[in-house]
PDB file of N, CA and C in Angstrom:
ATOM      1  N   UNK A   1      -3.008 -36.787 -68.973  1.00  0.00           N
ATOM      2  CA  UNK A   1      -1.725 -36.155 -69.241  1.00  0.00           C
ATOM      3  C   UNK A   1      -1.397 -36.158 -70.734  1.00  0.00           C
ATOM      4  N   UNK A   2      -2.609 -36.418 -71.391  1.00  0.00           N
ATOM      5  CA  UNK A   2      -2.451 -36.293 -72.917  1.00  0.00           C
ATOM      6  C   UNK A   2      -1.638 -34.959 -73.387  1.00  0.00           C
ATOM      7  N   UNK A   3      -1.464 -34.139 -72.984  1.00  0.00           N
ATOM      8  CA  UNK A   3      -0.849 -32.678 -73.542  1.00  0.00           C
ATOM      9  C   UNK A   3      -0.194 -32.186 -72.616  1.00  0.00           C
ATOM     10  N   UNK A   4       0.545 -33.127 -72.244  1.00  0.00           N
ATOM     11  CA  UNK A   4       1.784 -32.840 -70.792  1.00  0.00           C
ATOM     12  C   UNK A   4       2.760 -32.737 -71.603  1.00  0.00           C
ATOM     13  N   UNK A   5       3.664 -31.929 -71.989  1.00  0.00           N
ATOM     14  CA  UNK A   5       4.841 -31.805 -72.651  1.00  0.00           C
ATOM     15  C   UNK A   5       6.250 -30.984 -71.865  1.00  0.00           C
ATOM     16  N   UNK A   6       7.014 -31.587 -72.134  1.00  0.00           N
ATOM     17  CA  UNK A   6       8.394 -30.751 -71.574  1.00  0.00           C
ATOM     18  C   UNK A   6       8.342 -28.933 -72.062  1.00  0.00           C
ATOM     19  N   UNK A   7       8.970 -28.156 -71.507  1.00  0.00           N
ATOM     20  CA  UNK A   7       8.907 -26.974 -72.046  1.00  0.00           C
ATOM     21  C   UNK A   7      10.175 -26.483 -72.196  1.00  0.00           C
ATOM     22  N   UNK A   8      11.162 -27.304 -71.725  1.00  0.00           N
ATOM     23  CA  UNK A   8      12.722 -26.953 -72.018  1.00  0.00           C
ATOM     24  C   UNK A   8      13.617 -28.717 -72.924  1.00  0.00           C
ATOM     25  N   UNK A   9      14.644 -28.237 -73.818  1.00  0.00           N
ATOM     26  CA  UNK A   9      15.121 -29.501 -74.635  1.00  0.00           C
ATOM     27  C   UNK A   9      16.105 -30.080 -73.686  1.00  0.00           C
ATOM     28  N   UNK A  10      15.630 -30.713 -72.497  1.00  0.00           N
ATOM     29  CA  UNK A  10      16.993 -31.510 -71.490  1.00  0.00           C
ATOM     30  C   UNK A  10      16.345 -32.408 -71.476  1.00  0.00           C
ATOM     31  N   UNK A  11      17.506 -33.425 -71.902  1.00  0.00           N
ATOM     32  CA  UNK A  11      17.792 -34.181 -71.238  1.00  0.00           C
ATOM     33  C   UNK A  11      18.408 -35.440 -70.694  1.00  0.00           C
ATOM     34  N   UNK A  12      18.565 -36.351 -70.175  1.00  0.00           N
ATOM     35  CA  UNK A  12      19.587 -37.051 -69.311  1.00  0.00           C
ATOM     36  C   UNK A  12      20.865 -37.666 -70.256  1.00  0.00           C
ATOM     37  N   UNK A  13      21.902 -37.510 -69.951  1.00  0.00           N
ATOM     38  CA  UNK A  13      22.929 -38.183 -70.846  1.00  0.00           C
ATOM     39  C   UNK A  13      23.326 -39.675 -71.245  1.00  0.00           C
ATOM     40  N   UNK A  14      22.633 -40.593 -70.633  1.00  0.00           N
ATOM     41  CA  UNK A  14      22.766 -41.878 -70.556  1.00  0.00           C
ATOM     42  C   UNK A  14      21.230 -42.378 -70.590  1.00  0.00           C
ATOM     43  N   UNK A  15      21.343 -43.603 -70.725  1.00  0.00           N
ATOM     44  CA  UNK A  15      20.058 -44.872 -71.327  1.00  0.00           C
ATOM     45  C   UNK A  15      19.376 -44.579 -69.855  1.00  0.00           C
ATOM     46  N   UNK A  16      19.787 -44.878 -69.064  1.00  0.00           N
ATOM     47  CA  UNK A  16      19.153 -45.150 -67.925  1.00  0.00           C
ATOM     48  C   UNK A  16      17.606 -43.822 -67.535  1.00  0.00           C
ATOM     49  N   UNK A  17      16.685 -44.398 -67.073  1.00  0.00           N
ATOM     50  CA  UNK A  17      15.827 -43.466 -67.177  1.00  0.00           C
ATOM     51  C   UNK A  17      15.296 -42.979 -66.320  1.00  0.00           C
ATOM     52  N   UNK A  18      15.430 -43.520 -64.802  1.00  0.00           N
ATOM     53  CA  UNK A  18      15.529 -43.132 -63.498  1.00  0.00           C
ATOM     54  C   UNK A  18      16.782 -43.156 -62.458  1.00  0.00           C
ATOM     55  N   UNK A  19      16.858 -42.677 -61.677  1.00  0.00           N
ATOM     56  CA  UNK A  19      18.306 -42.739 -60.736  1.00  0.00           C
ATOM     57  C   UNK A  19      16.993 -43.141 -58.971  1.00  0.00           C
ATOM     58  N   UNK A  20      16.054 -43.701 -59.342  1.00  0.00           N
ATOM     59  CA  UNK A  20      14.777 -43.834 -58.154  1.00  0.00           C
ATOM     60  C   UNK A  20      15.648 -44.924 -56.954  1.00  0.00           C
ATOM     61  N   UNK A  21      16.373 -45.944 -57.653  1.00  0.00           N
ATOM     62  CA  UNK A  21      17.274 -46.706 -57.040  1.00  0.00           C
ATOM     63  C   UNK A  21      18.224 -46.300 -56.353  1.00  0.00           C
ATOM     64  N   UNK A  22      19.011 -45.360 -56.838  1.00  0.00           N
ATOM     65  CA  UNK A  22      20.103 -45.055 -56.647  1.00  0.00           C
ATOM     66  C   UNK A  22      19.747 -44.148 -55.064  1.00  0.00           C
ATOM     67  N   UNK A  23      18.440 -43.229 -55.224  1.00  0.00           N
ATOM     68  CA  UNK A  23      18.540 -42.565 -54.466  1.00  0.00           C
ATOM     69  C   UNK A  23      17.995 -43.119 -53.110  1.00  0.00           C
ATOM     70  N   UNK A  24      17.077 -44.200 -53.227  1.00  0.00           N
ATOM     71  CA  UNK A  24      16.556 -44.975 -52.209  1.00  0.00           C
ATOM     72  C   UNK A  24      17.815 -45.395 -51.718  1.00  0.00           C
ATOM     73  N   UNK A  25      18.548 -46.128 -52.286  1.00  0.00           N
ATOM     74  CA  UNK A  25      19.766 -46.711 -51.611  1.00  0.00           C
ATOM     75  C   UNK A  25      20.629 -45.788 -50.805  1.00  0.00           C
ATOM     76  N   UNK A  26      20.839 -44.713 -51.391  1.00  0.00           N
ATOM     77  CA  UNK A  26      21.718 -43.799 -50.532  1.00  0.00           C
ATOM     78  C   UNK A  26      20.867 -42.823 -49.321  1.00  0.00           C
ATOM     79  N   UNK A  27      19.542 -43.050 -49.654  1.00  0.00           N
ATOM     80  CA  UNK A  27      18.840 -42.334 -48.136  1.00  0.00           C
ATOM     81  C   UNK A  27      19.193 -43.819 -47.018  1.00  0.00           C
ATOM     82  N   UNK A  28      18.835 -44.970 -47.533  1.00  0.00           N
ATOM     83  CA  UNK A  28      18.764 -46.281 -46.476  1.00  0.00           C
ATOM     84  C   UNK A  28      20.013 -46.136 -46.098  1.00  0.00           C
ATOM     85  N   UNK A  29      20.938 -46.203 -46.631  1.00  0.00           N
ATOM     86  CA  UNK A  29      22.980 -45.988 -45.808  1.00  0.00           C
ATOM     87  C   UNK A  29      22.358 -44.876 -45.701  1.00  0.00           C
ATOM     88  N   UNK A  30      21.775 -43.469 -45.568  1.00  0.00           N
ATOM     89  CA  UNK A  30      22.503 -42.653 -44.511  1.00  0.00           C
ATOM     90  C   UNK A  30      21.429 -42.800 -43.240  1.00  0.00           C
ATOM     91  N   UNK A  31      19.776 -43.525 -43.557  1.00  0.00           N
ATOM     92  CA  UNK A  31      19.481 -43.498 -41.994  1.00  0.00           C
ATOM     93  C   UNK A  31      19.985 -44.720 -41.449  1.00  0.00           C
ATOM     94  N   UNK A  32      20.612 -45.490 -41.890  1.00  0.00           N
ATOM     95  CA  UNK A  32      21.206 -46.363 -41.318  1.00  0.00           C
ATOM     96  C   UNK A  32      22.258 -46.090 -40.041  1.00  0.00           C
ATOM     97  N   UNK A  33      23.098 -45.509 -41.119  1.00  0.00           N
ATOM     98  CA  UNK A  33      24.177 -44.376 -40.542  1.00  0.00           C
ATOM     99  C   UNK A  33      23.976 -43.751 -39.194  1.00  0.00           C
ATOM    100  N   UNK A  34      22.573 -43.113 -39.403  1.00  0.00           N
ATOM    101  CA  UNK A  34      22.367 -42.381 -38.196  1.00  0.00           C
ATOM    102  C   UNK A  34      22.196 -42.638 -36.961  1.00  0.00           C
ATOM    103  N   UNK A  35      21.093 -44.019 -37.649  1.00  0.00           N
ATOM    104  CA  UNK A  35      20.664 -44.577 -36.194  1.00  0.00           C
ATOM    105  C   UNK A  35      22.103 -45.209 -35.599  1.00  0.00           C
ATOM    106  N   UNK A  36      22.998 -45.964 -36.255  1.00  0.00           N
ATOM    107  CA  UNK A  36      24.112 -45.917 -35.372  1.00  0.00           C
ATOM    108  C   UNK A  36      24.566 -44.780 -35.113  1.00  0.00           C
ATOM    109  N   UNK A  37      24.344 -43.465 -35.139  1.00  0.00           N
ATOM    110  CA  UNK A  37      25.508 -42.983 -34.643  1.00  0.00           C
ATOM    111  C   UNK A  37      24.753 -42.200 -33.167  1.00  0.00           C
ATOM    112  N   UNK A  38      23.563 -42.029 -33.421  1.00  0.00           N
ATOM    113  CA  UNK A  38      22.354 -41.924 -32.554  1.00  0.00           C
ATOM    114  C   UNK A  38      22.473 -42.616 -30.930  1.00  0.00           C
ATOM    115  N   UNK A  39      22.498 -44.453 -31.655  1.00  0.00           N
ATOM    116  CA  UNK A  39      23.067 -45.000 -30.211  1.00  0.00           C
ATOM    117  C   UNK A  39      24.223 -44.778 -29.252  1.00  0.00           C
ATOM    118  N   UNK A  40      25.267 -44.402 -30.467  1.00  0.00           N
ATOM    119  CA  UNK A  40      26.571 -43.716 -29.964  1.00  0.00           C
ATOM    120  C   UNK A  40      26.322 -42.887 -28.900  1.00  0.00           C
ATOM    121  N   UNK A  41      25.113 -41.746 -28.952  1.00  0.00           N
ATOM    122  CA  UNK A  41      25.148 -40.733 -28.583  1.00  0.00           C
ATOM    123  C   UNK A  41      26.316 -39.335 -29.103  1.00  0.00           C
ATOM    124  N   UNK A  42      26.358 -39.753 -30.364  1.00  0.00           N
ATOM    125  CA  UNK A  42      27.243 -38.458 -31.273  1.00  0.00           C
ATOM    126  C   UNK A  42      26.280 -37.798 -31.494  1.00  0.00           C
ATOM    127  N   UNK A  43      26.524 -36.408 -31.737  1.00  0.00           N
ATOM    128  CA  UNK A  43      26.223 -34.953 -31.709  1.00  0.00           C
ATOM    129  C   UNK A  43      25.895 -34.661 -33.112  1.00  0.00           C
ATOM    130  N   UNK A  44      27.115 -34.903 -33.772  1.00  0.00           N
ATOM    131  CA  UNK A  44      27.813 -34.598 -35.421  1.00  0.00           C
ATOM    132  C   UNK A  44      26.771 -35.615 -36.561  1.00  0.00           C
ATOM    133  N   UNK A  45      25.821 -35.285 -37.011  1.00  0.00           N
ATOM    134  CA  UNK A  45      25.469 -36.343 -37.937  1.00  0.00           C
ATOM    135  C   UNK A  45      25.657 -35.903 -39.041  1.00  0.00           C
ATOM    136  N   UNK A  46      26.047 -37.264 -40.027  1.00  0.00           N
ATOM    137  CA  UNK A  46      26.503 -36.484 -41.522  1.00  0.00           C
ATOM    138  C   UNK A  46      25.397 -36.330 -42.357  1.00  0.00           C
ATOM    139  N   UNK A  47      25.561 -36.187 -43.470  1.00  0.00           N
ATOM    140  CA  UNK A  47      24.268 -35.531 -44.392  1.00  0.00           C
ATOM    141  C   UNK A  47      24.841 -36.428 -45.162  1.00  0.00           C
ATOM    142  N   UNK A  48      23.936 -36.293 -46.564  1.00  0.00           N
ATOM    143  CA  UNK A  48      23.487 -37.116 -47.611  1.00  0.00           C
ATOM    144  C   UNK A  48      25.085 -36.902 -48.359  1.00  0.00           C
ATOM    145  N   UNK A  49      25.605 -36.240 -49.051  1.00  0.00           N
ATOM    146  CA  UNK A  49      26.796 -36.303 -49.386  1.00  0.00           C
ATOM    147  C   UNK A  49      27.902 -36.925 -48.841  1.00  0.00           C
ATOM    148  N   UNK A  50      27.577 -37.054 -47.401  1.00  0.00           N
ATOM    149  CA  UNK A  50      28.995 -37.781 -46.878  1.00  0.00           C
ATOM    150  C   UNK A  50      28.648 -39.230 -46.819  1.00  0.00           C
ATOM    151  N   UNK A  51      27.861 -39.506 -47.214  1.00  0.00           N
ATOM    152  CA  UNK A  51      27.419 -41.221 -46.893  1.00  0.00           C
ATOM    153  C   UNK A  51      27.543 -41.620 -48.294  1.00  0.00           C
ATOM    154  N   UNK A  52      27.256 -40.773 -49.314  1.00  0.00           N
ATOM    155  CA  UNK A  52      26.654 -41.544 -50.869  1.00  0.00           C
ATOM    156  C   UNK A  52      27.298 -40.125 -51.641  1.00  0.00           C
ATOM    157  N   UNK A  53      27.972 -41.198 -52.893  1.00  0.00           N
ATOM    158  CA  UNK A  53      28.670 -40.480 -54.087  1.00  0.00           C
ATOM    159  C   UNK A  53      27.619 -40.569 -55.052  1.00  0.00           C
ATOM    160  N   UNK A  54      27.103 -39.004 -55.364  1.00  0.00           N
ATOM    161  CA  UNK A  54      26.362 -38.915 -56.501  1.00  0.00           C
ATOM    162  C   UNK A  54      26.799 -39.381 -58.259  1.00  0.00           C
ATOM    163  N   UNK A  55      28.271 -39.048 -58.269  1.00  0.00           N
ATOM    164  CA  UNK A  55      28.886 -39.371 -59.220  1.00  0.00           C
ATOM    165  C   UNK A  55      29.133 -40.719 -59.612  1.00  0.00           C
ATOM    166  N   UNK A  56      28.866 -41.850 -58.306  1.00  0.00           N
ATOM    167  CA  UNK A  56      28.082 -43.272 -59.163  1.00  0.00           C
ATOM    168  C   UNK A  56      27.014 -43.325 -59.206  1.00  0.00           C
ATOM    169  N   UNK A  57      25.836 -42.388 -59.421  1.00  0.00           N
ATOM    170  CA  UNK A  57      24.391 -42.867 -59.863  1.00  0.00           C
ATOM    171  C   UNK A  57      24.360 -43.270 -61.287  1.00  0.00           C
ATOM    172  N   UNK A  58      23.385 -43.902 -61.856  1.00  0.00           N
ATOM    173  CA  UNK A  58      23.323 -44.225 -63.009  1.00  0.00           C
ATOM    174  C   UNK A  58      23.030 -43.585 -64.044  1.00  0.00           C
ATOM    175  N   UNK A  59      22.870 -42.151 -63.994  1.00  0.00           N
ATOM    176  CA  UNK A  59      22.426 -40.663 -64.976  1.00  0.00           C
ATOM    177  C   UNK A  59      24.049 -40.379 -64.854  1.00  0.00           C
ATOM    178  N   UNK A  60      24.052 -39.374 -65.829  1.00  0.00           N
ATOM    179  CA  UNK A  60      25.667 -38.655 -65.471  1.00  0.00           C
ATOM    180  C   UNK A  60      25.273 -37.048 -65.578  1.00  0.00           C
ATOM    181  N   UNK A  61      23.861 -36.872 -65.232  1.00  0.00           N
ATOM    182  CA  UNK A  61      23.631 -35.188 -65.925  1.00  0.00           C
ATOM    183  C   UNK A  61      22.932 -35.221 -66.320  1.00  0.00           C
ATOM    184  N   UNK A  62      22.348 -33.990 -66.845  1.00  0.00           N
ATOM    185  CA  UNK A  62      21.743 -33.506 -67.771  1.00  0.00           C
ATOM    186  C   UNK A  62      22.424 -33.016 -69.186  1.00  0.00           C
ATOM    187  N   UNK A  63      21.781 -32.340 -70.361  1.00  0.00           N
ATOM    188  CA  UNK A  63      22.269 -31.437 -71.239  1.00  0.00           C
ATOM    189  C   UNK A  63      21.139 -30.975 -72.044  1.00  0.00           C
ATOM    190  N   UNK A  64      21.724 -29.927 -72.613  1.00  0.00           N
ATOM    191  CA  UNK A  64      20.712 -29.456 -73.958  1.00  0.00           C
ATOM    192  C   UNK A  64      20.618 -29.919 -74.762  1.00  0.00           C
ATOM    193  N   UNK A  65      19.405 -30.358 -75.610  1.00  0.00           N
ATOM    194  CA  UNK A  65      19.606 -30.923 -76.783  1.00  0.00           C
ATOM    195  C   UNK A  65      18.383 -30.008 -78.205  1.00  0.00           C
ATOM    196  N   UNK A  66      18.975 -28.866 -78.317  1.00  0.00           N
ATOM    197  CA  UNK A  66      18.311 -28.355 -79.553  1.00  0.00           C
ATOM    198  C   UNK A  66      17.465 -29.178 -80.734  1.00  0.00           C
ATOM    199  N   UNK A  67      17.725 -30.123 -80.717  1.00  0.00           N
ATOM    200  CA  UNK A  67      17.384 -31.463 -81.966  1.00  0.00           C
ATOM    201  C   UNK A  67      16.058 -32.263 -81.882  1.00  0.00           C
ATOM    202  N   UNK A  68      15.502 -32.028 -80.488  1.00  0.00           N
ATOM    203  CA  UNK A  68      14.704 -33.031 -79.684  1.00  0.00           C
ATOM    204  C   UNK A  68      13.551 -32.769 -80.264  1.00  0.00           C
ATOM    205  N   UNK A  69      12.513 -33.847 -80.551  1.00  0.00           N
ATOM    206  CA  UNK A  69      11.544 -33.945 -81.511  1.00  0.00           C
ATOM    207  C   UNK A  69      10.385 -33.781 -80.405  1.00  0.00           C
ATOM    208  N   UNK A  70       9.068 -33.676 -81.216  1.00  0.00           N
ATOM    209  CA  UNK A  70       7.802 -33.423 -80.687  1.00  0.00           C
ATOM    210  C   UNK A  70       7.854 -34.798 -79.539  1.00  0.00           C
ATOM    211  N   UNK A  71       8.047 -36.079 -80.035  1.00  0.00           N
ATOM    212  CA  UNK A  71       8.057 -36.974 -79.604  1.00  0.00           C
ATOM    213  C   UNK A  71       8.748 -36.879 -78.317  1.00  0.00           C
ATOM    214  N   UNK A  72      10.048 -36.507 -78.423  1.00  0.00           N
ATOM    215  CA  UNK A  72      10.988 -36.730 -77.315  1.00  0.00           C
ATOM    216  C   UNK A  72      10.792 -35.349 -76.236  1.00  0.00           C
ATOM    217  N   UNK A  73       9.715 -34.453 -76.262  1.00  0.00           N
ATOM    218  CA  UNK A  73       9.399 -33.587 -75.674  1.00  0.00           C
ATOM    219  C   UNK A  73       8.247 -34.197 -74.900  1.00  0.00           C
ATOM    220  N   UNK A  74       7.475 -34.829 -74.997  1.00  0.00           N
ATOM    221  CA  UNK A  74       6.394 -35.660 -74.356  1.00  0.00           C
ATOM    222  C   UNK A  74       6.634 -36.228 -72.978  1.00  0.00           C
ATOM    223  N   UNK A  75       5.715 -36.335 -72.037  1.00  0.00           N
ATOM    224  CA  UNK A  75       6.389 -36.361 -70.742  1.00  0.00           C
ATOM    225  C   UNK A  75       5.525 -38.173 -70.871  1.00  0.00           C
TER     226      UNK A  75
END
């Protein structure tokens, strides 16, 4: 992957450099979720948004950054 490079200037707004946690955690609460609601015998199962707030992961976004060096284009 010696000459793997980004081809667009994004990216993440905060230090943090994966959200890999964040998202494991919020799939485990929602099959958690399910399988209780499964035993219930409910119909209605919720999806990934209703179990887990994206807006506490540890990224806050993306953005453009025109400025970004050879370096910081490197995957």
């Amino acid at each position: 992957m010696s000459r793997s490079i980004k081809k667009t200037k994004i990216q993440g707004i905060t230090t943090a450099q994966s959200e890999k946690e964040n998202k494991q955690d919020a799939n485990r609460k929602l099959r958690r979720v399910i399988k209780q609601m499964v035993k219930e015998v409910k119909t209605e199962l919720p999806e990934l948004r209703d179990v887990s707030n994206t807006w506490s992961f540890d990224k806050d976004g993306k953005r453009y950054n025109p400025e970004m060096t050879d370096k910081d284009m490197r995957k």
